[in-house]
Protein backbone atom coordinates (compact mmCIF):
# COMPACT_ATOMS: atom_id res chain seq x y z
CA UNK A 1 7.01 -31.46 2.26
CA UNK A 2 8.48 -28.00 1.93
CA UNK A 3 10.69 -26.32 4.18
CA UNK A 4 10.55 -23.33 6.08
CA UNK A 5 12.54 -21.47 3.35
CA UNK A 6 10.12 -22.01 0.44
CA UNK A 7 7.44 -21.57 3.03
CA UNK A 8 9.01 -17.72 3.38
CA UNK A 9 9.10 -17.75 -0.05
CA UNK A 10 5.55 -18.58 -1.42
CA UNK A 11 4.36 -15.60 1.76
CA UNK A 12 6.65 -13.10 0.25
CA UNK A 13 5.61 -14.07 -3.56
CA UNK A 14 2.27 -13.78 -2.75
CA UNK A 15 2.37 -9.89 -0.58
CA UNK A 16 4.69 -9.10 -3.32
CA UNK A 17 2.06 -10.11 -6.05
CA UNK A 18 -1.13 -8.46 -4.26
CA UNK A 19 0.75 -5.32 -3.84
CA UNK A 20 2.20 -5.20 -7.03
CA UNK A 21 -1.43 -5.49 -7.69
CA UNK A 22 -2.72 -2.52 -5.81
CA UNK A 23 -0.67 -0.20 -6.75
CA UNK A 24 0.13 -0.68 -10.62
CA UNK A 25 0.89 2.48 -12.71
CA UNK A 26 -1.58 5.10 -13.48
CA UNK A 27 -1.61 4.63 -17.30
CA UNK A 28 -2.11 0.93 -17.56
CA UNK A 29 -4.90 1.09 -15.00
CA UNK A 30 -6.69 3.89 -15.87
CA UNK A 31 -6.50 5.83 -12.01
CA UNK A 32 -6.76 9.25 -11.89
CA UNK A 33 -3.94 9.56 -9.08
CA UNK A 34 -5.07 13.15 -8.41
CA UNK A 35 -8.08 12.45 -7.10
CA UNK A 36 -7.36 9.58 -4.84
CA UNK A 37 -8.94 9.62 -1.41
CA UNK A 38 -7.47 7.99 1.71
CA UNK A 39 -8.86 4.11 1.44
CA UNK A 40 -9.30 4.79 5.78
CA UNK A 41 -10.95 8.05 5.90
CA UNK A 42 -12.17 9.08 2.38
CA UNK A 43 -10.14 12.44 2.84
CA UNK A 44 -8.42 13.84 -0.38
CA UNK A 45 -4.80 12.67 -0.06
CA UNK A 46 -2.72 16.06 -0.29
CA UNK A 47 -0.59 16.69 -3.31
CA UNK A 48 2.55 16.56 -1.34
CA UNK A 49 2.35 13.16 -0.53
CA UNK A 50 1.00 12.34 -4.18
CA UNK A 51 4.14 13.43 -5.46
CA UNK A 52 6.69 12.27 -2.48
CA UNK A 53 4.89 8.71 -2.41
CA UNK A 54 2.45 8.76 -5.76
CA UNK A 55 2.00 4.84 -4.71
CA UNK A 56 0.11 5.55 -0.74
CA UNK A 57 -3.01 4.70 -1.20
CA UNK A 58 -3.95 6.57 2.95
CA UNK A 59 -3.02 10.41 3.77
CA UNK A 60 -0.44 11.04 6.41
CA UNK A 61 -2.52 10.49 9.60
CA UNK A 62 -4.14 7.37 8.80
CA UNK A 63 -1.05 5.97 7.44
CA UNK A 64 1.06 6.58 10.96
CA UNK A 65 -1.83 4.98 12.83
CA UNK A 66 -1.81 1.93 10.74
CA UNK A 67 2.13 1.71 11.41
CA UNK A 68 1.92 2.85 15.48
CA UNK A 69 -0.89 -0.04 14.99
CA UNK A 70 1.68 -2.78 13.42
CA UNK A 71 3.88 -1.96 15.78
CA UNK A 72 2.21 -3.34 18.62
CA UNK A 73 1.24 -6.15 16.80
CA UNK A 74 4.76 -7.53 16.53
């Protein structure tokens, strides 16, 4: 039976994994990164947050929503 430790462990493994997934470099994946659209409202992501946070796969707006939303979840 495994404790709550490797409990915490196999979570974290497993976000860490899937995001690791999501958001692998450009050049081994083949992603334009330029022409990414917010994933929440299909807007072009500016450039400035392509190049502050090349990674974000939602523009500013939608982004702060989902964290004001996670917020109130906790």
């Amino acid at each position: 039976m495994a404790d709550p430790a490797d409990n915490a462990g196999a979570v974290i493994e497993h976000h860490l994994a899937n995001s690791l997934a999501r958001h692998r470099l450009p050049e081994f994946t083949g992603i334009d990164w330029a022409k990414l659209e917010c994933e929440e409202c299909g807007e072009e992501i500016p450039a400035a947050r392509r190049e502050a946070a090349p990674w974000a796969t939602t523009c500013i707006d939608c982004q702060s929503i989902r964290e004001e939303k996670s917020r109130h979840v906790r």
